[in-house]
Protein backbone atom coordinates (compact mmCIF):
# COMPACT_ATOMS: atom_id res chain seq x y z
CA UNK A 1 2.67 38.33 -71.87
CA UNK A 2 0.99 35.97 -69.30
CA UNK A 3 0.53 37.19 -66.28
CA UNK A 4 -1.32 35.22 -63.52
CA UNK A 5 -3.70 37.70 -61.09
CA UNK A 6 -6.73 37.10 -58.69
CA UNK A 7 -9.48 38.89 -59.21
CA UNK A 8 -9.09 42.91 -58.66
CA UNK A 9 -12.01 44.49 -57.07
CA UNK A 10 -10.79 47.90 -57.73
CA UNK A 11 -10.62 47.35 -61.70
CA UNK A 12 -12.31 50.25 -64.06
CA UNK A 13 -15.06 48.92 -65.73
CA UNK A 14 -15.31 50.68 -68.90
CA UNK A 15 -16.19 47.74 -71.51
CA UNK A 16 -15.05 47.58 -75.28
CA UNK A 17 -18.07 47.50 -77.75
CA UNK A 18 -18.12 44.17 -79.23
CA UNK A 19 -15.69 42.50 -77.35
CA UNK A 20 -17.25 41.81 -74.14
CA UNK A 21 -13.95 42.97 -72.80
CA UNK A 22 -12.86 46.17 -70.33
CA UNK A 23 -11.11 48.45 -72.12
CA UNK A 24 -7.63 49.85 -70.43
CA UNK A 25 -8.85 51.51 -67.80
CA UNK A 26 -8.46 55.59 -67.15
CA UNK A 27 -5.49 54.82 -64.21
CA UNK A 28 -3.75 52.80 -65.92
CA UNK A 29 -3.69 55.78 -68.87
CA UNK A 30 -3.20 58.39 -66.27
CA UNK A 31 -0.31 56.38 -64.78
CA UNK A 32 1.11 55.81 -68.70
CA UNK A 33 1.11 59.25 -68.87
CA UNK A 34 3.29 59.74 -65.76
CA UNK A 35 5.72 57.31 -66.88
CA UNK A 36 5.73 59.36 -70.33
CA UNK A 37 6.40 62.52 -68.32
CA UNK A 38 8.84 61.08 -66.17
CA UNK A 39 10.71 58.99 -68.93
CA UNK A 40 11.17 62.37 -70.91
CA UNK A 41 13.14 63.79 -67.68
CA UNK A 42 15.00 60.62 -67.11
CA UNK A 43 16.39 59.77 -70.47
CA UNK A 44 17.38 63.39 -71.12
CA UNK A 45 19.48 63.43 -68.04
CA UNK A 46 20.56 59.63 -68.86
CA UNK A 47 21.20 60.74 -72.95
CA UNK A 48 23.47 63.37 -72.00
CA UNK A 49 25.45 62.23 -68.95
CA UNK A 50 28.23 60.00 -70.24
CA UNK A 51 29.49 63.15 -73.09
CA UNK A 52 28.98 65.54 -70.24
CA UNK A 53 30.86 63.71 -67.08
CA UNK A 54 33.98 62.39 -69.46
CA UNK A 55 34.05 65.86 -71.70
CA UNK A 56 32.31 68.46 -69.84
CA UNK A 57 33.36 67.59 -66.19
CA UNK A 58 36.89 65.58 -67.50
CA UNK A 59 35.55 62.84 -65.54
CA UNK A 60 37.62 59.58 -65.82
CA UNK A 61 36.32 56.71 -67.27
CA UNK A 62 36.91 54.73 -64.08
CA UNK A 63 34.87 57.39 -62.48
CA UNK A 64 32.14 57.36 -64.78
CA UNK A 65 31.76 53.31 -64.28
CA UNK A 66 31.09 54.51 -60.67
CA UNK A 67 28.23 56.34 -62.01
CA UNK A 68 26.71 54.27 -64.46
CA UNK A 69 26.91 51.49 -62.19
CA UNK A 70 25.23 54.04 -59.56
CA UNK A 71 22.49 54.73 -62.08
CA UNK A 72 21.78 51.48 -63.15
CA UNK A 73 22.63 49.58 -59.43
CA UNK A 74 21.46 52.45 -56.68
CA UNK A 75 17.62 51.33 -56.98
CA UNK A 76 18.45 47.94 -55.58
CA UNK A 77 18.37 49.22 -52.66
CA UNK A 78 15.03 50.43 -52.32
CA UNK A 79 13.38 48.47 -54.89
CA UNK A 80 12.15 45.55 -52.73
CA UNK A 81 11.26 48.03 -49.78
CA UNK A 82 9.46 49.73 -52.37
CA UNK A 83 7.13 46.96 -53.37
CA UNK A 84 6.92 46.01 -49.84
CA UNK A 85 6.43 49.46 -48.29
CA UNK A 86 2.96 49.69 -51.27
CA UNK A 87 2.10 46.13 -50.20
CA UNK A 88 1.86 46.91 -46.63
CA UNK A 89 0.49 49.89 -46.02
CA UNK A 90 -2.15 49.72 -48.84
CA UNK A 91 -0.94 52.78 -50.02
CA UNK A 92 1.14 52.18 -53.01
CA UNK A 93 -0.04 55.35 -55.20
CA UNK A 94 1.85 57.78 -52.35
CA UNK A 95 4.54 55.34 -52.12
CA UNK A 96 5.34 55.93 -55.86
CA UNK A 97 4.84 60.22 -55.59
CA UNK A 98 7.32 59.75 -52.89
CA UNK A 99 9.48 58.31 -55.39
CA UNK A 100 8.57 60.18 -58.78
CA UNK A 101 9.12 63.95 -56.38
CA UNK A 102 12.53 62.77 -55.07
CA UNK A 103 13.67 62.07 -58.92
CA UNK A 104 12.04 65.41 -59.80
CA UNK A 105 14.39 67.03 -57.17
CA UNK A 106 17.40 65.39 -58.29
CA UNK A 107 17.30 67.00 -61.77
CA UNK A 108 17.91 70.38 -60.48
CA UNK A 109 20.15 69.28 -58.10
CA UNK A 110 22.26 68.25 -61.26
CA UNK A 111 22.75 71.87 -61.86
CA UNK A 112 25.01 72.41 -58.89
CA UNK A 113 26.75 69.30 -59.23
CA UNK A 114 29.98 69.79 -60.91
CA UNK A 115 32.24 67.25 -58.75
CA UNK A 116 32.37 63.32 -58.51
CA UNK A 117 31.02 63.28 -55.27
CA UNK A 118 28.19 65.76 -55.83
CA UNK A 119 27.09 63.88 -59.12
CA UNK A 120 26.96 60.47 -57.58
CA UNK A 121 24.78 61.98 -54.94
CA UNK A 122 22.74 62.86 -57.29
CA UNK A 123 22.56 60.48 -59.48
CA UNK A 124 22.05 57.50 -56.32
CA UNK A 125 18.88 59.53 -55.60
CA UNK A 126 17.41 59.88 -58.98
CA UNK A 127 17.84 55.93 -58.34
CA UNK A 128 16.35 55.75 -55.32
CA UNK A 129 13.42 57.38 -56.15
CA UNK A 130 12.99 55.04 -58.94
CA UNK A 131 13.59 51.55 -56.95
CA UNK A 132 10.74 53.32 -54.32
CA UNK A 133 8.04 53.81 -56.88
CA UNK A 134 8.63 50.81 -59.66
CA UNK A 135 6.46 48.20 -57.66
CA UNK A 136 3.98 50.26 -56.50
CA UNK A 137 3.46 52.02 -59.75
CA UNK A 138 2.34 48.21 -61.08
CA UNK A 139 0.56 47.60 -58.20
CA UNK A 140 -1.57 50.21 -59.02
CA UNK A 141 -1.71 49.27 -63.24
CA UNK A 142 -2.84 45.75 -61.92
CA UNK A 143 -5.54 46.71 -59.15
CA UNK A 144 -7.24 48.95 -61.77
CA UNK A 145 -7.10 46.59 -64.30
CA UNK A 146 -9.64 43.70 -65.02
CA UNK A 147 -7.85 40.44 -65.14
CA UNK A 148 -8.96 38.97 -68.26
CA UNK A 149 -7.01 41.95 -69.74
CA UNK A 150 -3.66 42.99 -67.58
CA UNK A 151 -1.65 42.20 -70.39
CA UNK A 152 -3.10 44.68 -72.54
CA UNK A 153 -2.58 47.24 -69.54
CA UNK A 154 1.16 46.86 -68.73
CA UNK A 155 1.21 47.02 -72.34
CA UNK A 156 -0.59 50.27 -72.54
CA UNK A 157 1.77 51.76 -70.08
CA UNK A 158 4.82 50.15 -71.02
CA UNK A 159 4.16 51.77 -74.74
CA UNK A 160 3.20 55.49 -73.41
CA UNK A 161 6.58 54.78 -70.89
CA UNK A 162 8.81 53.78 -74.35
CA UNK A 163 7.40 56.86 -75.94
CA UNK A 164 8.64 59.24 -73.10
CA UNK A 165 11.96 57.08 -73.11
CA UNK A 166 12.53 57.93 -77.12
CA UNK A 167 11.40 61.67 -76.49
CA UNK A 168 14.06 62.61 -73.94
CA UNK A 169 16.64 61.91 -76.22
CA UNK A 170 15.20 64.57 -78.74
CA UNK A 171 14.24 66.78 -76.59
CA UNK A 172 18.25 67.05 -74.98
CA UNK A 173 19.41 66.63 -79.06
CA UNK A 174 17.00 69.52 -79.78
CA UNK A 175 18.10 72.00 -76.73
CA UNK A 176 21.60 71.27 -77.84
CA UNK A 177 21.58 71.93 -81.03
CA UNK A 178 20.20 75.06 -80.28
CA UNK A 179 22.49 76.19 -77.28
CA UNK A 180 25.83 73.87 -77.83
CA UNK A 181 27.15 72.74 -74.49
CA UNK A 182 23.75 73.82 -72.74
CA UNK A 183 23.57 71.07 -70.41
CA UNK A 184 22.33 73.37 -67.92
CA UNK A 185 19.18 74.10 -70.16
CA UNK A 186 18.47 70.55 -70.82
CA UNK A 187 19.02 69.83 -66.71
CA UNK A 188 15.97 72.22 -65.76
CA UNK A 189 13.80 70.85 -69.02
CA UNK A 190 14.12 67.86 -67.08
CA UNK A 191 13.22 69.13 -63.95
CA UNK A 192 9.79 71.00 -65.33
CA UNK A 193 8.82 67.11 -67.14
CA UNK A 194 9.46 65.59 -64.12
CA UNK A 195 7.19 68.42 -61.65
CA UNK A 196 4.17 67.23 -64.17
CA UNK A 197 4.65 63.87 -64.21
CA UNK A 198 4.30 64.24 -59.81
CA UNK A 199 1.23 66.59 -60.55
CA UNK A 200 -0.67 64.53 -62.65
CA UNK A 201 0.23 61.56 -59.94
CA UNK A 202 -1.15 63.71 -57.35
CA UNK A 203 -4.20 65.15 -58.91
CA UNK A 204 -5.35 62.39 -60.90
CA UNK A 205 -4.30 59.40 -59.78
CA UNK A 206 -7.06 57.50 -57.61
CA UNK A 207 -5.85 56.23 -54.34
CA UNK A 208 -7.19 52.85 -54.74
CA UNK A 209 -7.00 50.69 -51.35
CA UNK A 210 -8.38 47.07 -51.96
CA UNK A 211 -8.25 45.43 -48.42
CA UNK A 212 -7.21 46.35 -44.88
CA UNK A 213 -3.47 47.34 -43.96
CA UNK A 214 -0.96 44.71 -42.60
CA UNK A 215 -1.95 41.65 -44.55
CA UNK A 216 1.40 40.60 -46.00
CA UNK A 217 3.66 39.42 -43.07
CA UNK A 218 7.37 39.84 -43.74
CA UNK A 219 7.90 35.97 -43.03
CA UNK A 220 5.99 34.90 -45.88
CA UNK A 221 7.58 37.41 -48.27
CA UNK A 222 10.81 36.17 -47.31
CA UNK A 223 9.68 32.27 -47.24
CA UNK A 224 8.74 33.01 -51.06
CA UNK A 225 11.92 34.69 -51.79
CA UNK A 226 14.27 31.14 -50.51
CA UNK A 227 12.04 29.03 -52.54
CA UNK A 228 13.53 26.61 -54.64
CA UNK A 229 11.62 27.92 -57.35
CA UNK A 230 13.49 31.25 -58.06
CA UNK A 231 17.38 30.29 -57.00
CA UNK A 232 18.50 28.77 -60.40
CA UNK A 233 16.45 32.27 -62.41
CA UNK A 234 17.89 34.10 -60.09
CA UNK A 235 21.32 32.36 -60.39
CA UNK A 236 20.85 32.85 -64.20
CA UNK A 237 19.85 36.39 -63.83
CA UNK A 238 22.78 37.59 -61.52
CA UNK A 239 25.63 35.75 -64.28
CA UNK A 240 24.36 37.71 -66.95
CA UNK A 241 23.62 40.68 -65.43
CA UNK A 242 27.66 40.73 -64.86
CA UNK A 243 28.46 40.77 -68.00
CA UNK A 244 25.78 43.82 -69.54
CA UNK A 245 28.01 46.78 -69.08
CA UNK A 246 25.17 50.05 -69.44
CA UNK A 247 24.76 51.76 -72.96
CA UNK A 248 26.70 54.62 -72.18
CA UNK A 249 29.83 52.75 -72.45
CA UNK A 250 28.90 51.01 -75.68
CA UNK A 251 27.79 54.38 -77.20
CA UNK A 252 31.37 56.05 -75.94
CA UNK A 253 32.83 53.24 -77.98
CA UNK A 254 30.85 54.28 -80.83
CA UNK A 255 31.84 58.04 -80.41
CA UNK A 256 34.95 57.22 -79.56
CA UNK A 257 35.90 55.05 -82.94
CA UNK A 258 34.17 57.43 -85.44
CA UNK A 259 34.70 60.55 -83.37
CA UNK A 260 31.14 62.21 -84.02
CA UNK A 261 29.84 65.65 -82.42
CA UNK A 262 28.72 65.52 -79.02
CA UNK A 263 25.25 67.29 -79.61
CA UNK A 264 24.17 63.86 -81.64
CA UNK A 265 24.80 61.80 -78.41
CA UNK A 266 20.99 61.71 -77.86
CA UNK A 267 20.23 60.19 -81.01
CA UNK A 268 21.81 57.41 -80.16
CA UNK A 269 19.35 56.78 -77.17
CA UNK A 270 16.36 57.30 -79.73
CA UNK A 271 18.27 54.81 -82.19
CA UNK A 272 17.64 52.10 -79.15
CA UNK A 273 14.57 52.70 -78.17
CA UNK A 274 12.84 52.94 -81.41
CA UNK A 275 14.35 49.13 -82.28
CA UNK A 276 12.97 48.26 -78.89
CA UNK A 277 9.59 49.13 -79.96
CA UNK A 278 9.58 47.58 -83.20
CA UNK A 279 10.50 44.43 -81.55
CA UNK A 280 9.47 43.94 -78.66
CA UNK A 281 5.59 42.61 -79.28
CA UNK A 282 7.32 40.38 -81.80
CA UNK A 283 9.98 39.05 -79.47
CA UNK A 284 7.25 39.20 -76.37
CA UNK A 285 4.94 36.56 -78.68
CA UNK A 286 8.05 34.61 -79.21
CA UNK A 287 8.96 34.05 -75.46
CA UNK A 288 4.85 32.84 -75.06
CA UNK A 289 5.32 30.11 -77.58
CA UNK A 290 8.51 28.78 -77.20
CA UNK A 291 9.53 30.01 -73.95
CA UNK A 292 10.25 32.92 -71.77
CA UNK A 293 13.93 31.59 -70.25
CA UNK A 294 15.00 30.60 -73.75
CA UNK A 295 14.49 34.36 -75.28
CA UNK A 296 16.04 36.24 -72.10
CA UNK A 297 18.80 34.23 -72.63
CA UNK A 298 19.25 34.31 -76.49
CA UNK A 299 18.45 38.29 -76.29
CA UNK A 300 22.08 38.27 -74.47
CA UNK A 301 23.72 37.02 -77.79
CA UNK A 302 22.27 39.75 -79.15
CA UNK A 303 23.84 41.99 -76.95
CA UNK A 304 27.07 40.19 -77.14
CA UNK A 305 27.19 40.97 -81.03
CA UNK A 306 27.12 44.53 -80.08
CA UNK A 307 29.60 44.75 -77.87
CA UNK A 308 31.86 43.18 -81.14
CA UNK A 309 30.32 45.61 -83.31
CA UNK A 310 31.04 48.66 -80.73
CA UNK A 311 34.94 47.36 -80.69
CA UNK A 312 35.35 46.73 -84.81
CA UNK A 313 38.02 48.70 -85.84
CA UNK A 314 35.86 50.20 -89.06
CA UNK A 315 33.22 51.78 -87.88
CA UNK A 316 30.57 54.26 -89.90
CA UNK A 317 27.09 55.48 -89.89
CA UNK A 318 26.14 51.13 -90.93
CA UNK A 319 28.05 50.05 -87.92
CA UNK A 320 26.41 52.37 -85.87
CA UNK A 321 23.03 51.31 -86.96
CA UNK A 322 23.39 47.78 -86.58
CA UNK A 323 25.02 48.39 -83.08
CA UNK A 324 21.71 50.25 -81.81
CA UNK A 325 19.34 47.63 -83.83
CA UNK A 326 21.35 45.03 -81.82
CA UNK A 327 21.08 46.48 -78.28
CA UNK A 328 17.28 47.53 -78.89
CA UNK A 329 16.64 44.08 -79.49
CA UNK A 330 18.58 42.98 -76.49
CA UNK A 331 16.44 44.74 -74.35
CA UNK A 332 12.77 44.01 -76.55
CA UNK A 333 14.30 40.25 -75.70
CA UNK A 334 14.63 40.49 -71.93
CA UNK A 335 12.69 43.73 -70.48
CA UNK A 336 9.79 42.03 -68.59
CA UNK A 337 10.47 38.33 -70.13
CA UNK A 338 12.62 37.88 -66.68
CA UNK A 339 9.20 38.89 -64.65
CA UNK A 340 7.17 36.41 -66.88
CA UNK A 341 9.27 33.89 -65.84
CA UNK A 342 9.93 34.43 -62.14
CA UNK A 343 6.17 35.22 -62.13
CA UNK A 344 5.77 31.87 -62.63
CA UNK A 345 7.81 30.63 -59.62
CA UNK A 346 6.32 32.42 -56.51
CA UNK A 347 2.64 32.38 -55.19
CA UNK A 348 0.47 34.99 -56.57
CA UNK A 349 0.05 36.90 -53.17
CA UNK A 350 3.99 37.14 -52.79
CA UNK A 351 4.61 37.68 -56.95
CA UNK A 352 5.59 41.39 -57.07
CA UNK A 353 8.22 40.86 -54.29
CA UNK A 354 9.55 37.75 -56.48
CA UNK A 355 9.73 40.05 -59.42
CA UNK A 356 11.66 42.62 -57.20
CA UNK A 357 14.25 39.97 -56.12
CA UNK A 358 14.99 39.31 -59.37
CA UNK A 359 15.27 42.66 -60.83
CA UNK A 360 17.57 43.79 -57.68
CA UNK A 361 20.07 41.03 -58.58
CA UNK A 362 20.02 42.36 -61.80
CA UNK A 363 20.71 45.70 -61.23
CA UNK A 364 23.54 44.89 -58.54
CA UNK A 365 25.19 42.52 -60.79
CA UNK A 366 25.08 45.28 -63.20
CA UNK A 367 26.81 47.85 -60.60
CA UNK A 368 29.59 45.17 -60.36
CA UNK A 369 29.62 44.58 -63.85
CA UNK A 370 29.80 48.46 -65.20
CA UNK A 371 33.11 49.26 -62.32
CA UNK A 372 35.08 46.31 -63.64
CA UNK A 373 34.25 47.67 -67.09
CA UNK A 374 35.44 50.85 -66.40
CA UNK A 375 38.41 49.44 -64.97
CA UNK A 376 39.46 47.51 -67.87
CA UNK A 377 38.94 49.84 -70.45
CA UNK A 378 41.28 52.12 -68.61
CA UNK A 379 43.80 49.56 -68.54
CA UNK A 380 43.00 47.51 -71.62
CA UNK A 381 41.63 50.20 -74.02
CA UNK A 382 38.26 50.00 -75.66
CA UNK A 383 38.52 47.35 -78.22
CA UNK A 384 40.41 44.89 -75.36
CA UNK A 385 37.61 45.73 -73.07
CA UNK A 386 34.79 44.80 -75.24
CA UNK A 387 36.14 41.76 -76.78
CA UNK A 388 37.22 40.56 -73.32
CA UNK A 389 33.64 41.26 -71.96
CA UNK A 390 32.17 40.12 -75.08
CA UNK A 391 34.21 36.71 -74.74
CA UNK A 392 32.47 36.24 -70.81
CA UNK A 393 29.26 37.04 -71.89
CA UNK A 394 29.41 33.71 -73.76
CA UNK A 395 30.19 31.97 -71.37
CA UNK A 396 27.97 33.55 -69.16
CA UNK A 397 25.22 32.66 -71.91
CA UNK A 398 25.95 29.37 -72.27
CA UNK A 399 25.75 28.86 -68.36
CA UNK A 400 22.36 30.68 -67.95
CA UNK A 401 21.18 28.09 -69.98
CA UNK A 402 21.79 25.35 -68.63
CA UNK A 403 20.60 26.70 -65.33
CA UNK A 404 17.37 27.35 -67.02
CA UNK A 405 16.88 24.53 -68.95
CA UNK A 406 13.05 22.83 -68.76
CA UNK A 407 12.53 25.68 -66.28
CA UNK A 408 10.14 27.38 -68.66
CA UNK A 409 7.88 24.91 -71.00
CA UNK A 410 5.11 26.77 -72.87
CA UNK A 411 1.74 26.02 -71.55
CA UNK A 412 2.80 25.01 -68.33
CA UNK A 413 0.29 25.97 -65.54
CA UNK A 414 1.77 29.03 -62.33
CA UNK A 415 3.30 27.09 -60.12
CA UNK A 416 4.24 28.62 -56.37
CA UNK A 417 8.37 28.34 -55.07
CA UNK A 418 7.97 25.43 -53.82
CA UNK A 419 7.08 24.07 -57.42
CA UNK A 420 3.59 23.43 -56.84
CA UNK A 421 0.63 24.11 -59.17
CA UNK A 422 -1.51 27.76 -58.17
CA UNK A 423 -5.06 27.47 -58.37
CA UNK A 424 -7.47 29.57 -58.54
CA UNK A 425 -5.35 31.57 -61.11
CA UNK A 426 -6.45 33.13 -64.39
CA UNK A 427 -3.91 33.33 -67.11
CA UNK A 428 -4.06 36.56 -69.30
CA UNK A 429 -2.65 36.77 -72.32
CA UNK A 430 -1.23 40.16 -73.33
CA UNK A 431 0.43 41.71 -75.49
CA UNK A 432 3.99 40.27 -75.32
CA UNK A 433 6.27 39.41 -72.76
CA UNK A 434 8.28 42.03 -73.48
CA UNK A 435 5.83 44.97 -73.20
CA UNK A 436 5.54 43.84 -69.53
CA UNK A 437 5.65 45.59 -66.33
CA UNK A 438 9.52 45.26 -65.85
CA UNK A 439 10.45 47.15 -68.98
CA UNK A 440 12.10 50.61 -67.79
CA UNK A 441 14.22 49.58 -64.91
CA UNK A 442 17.07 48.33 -67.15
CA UNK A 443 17.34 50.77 -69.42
C-alpha cells in the first residue's frame, strides 16, 4: 500500500542491518499483539453467534438481521468521534483502552443475555467500543512508525490482527467440540483474551503525544469531509456497501443447504480468513499497479459469485470451499484498498477523519443492507434472497464504476478534496493495499 505521511517525530528508531531502513518498531508490535488478543475474543463471539441466536436462542432470522446489521453498523456511530476524540486531545492510546475495556466487558455480558433486547445491547457495545478505538489505534501504528516504512507497519499489524481473527474461530470450534452447546465456555474464553489484550495496552503501550492539544479545529475536519474529492468514493462506497449482506448469513445458507453440525460453524470463519491471507499481498500489489478503485470494485464480483454459490441447489464440502475462497478474496480485494483510495482525496492533516467517513458509510449501508436481507429471506426463502441480492449487487457494481472511473490512475501524486496536488508528502510503499490499516472493521 501507499500511504502518504509527514514526518513522525515520535517514530522508533531501531534500524534494519543492511537496509538503511527502521525496522517495525516495538509499538507497533505491541499494538499487533493487542489486535491478536482482541481479534481472538471478537471472532469467537462473531464465529458462534449466528448458530447460537437462530438455534440456541430460536431467534428469527429477521431478528438476527437486526443483529448482524448491529454488529457490523453500531461502530458508525462512534467511529468518526473516535478518530476525532485521539486527534484532539493528543491522547489516542487511552482513547483506544477506552474502547478495547468496553468490548472486554461486553463478552461477559453475553452470558446473561438470553433475550433480543439484551443481545443487541450487547452486541451495539462490543461495536461501540470498536468504532472508539479503530482510529486511534492507527494513529498510534503511524506516529511510531518511520515514514519511509508505514506500509510495512500496518502490514505488521494487520498480519498479527488476521492471525487473532483465524484463531478465534478454533479456539470456539475447539471448546465446542469438547463441551457441545458450551457457548457459555467459549463466552468467558472470550472475555479472559480480551482482559489481556487491555493489559498489554495499558502496561506496554507508550503514550506517545507528538504536539500540543487542540490543533485540529472541527471546521476544517468537516471542510475536508464536503470536498469534492471524496463524494463520488463515498457515493461508490455507500451503493455497494448495500448490497454485502455479513457472512453469517452466507454461512447459514451454507449450513442450511447441506445441513452440517453446528460445532463446525467456526471453521467456516477460519476457511475465510485463511483465503484472506493468502491473497491479500497479492491483490494489495494489484490495486498499486493498476489501481486501487478498480480492485475494490472488481473484489465485489467476487463476492457476488458467492452469494450464487451459497444459493446453488447442490451443495457439498467443493461448494463450500469455493464459497469461503470467494468471500476471503472479497475482502483481501477491498479491506484497506477503500482507505488507499480516499487517502488520496483529503489533505494529509485531515486523512484519518476521511478514512473514517468512508468506512462509516460503509458500515451503515451495511446495517441497511443486512435488515432488508433478513427480511427477504423470511419472505423469499434463501435461494430467492441470494439470487435477488446477488442480481443488485451487479448493478450496484456496474454503477460504482462508473462513479469511480479515472478517479484512481496509478502513479498519480496525493491530491487534497479539493483536487489539488499535496506537497511536502512522502509516498511509502508497503506491503499491499490490502494489508492496510482498514482491514478488521468489515469483517
Amino acid at each position: 500500500m501507499y500511504v502518504s505521511v509527514r514526518g513522525r517525530p515520535g517514530a522508533d528508531p531501531a534500524v534494519e542491518p543492511g537496509s538503511g531502513l527502521p525496522r517495525v518498531g516495538a509499538t507497533v508490535v505491541l499494538l499487533g499483539i493487542v489486535s491478536l488478543l482482541t481479534d481472538v475474543s471478537s471472532e469467537m463471539v462473531a464465529a458462534v453467534l449466528p448458530v447460537y441466536l437462530t438455534a440456541e436462542l430460536g431467534l428469527g432470522l429477521l431478528a438476527y438481521g437486526v443483529v448482524d446489521g448491529l454488529y457490523q453498523g453500531a461502530s458508525a456511530l462512534v467511529r468518526i468521534f473516535g478518530g476525532y476524540l485521539g486527534d484532539r486531545s493528543n491522547r489516542p492510546k487511552w482513547v483506544a483502552a477506552a474502547g478495547y475495556s468496553l468490548s472486554a466487558a461486553s463478552r461477559l455480558a453475553m452470558l446473561p443475555a438470553h433475550g433480543f433486547a439484551a443481545v443487541t445491547a450487547v452486541v451495539t457495545a462490543d461495536r461501540l467500543g470498536k468504532g472508539l478505538r479503530t482510529a486511534p489505534r492507527d494513529a498510534l501504528i503511524a506516529d511510531a512508525s518511520d515514514p519511509r516504512t508505514l506500509g510495512r507497519s500496518f502490514g505488521a499489524h494487520r498480519t498479527l490482527d488476521t492471525i487473532g481473527a483465524a484463531a478465534g474461530p478454533l479456539v470456539a470450534f475447539s471448546l465446542l467440540w469438547f463441551v457441545p452447546g458450551g457457548y457459555s465456555a467459549v463466552f468467558v474464553a472470550s472475555f479472559a483474551f480480551a482482559v489481556l489484550g487491555v493489559a498489554v495496552m495499558v502496561l506496554f503501550v507508550p503514550d506517545r503525544r507528538s504536539r500540543a492539544t487542540g490543533g485540529l479545529p472541527v471546521r476544517r475536519v468537516l471542510r475536508e469531509l464536503a470536498g469534492p474529492g471524496l463524494r463520488r468514493p463515498l457515493v461508490a462506497a455507500g451503493v455497494l456497501g448495500l448490497f454485502t449482506i455479513g457472512d453469517g448469513f452466507v454461512y447459514l445458507s451454507l449450513q442450511d443447504r447441506d445441513q452440517f453440525a453446528a460445532s463446525y460453524f467456526p471453521l467456516l470463519f477460519v476457511g475465510t480468513n485463511v483465503a484472506y491471507l493468502t491473497f491479500a499481498i497479492p491483490l494489495g500489489r494489484l490495486a498499486d499497479r493498476v489501481g486501487r478503485s478498480r480492485v475494490f470494485v472488481g473484489g465485489h464480483l467476487a463476492l457476488l459469485v458467492a452469494y450464487l454459490v451459497a444459493a446453488a441447489p447442490v451443495g457439498g464440502l467443493g461448494a463450500t470451499v469455493v464459497a469461503l475462497v470467494l468471500l476471503g478474496t472479497f475482502y483481501a480485494a477491498t479491506d484497506g484498498v477503500l482507505a488507499a483510495l480516499v487517502s488520496r482525496r483529503v489533505a494529509s492533516d485531515a486523512r484519518g477523519s476521511g478514512i473514517a467517513a468512508a468506512q462509516t458509510v460503509v458500515v451503515i449501508a451495511r446495517f441497511a443492507g443486512a435488515l432488508a436481507f433478513g427480511s427477504l429471506w423470511q419472505i423469499l426463502g434463501r435461494q430467492a434472497a441470494l439470487c435477488l441480492l446477488a442480481g443488485l449487487l451487479l448493478a450496484g457494481v456496474v454503477m460504482a464504476g462508473r462513479l469511480l472511473s479515472g478517479r484512481d490512475r496509478p502513479g498519480s501524486v496525493g491530491t487534497t478534496a479539493t483536487g489539488a496536488d499535496t506537497p511536502g508528502v512522502a509516498e511509502v510503499p508497503g506491503v499491499g493495499a490490502a494489508a492496510g490499516e482498514a482491514g478488521e472493521n468489515q469483517r
